[in-house]
Protein backbone atom coordinates (compact mmCIF):
# COMPACT_ATOMS: atom_id res chain seq x y z
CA UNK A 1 3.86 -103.05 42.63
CA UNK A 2 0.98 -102.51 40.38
CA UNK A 3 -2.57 -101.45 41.99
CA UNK A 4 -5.58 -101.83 39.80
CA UNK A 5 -8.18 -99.12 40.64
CA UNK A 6 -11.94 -99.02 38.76
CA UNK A 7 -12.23 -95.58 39.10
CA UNK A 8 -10.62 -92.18 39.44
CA UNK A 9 -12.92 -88.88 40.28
CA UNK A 10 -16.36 -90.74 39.83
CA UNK A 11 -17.36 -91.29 44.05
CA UNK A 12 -13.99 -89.31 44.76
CA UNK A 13 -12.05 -92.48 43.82
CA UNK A 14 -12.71 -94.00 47.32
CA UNK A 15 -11.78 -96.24 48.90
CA UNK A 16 -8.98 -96.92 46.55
CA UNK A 17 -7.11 -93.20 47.16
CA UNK A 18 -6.97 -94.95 51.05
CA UNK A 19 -5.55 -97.80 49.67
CA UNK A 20 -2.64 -96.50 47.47
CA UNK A 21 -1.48 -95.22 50.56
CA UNK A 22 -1.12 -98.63 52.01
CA UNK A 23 0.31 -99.79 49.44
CA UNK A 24 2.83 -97.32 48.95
CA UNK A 25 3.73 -97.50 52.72
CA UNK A 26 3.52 -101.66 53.46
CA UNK A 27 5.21 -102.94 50.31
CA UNK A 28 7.28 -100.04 48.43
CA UNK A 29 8.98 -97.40 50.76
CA UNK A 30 12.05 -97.56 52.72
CA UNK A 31 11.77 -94.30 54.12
CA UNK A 32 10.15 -91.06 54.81
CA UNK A 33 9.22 -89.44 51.37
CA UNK A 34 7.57 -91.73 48.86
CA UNK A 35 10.30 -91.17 46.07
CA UNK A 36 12.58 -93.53 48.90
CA UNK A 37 11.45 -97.03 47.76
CA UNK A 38 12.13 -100.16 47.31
CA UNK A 39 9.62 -100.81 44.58
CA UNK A 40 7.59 -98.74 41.95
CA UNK A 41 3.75 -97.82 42.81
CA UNK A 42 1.78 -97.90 39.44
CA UNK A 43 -1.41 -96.49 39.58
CA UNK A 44 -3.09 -99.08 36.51
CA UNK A 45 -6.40 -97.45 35.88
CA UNK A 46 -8.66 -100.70 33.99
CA UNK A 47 -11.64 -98.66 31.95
CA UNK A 48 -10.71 -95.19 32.91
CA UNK A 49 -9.44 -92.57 30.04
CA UNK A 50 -6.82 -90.13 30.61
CA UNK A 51 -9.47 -87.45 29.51
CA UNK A 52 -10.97 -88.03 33.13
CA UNK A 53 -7.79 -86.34 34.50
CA UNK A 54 -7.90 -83.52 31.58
CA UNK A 55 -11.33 -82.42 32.07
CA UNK A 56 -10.61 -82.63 36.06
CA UNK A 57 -7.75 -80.68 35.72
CA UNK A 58 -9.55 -77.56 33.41
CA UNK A 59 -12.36 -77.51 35.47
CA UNK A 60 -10.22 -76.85 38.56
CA UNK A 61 -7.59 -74.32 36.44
CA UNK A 62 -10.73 -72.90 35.05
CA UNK A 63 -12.92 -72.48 38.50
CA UNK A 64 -10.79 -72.79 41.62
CA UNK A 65 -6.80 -71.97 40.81
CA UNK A 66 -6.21 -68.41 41.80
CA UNK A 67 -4.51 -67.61 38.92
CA UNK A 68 -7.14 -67.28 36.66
CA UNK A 69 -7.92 -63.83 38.28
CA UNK A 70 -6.32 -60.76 39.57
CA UNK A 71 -5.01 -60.84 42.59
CA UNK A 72 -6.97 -58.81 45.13
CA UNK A 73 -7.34 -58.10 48.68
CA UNK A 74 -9.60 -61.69 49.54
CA UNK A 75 -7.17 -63.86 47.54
CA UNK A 76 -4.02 -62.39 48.15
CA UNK A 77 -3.14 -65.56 50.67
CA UNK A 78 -4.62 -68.32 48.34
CA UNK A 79 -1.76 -66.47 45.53
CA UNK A 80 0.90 -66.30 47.79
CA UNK A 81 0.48 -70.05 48.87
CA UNK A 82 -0.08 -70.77 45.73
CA UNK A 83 3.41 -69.08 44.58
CA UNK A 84 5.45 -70.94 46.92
CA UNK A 85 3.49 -74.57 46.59
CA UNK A 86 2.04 -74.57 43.80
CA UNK A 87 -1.56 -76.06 43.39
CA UNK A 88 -0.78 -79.20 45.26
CA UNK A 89 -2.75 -79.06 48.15
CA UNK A 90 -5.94 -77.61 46.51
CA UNK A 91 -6.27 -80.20 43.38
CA UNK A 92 -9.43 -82.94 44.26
CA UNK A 93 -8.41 -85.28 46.49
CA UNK A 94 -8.21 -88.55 44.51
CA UNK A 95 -5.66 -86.73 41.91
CA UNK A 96 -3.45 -85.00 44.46
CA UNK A 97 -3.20 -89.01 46.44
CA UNK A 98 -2.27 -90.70 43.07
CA UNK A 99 0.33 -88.34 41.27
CA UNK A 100 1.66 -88.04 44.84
CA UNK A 101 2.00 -91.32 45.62
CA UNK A 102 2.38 -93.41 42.66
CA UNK A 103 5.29 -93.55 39.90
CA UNK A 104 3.05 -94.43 37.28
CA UNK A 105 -0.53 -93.85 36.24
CA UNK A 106 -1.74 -96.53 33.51
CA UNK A 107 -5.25 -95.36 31.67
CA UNK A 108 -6.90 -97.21 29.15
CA UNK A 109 -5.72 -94.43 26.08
CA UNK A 110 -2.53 -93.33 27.68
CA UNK A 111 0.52 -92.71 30.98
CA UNK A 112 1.41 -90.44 33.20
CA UNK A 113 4.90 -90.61 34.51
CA UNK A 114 5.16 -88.73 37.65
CA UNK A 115 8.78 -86.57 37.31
CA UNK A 116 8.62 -85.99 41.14
């Protein structure tokens, strides 16, 4: 199943992270976890570079992952849930929904294959 999305992080990717969802759910799984499908979800990004996730992705590792400075008393729970999950639940919204949720991202200059 191939979903064709305009844009990524510009207006937080709505609605389409919403609709990847749907997707994923109504035509490609077969159970619970989204790696229990039927079909593959690609993510086929028309007009959007791969650089869009890069300079997403420094910004946050950069600003907001809690590795990037000693731990200390006020971020000693942000490290520890960030030991045991990783950054998963803190990356922006519309690239946690797609590299969760679809097999494939397609940008105009290059793929992602999600491993998961």
């Amino acid at each position: 199943m191939i979903f064709r999305p305009t844009r990524l992080i510009q207006h937080a990717g709505d609605p389409y992270v919403g609709m990847i969802g749907y997707y994923d759910v109504a035509f490609c799984r077969i159970g619970k976890s989204s790696r229990d499908r039927r079909r593959n979800l690609i993510a086929h990004f028309q007009d959007v570079s791969i650089n869009e996730v890069e300079d997403t992705m420094k910004r946050f590792n950069d600003t907001s992952c809690p590795f990037s400075s000693p731990i200390q008393v006020n971020n000693i729970e942000q490290y520890s849930y960030h030991l045991k999950h990783g950054c998963r639940e803190t990356k922006t919204k519309p690239i946690r929904i797609y590299s969760e949720l679809a097999d494939i991202l397609v940008f105009s200059d290059g793929v992602i294959f999600n491993a998961g």
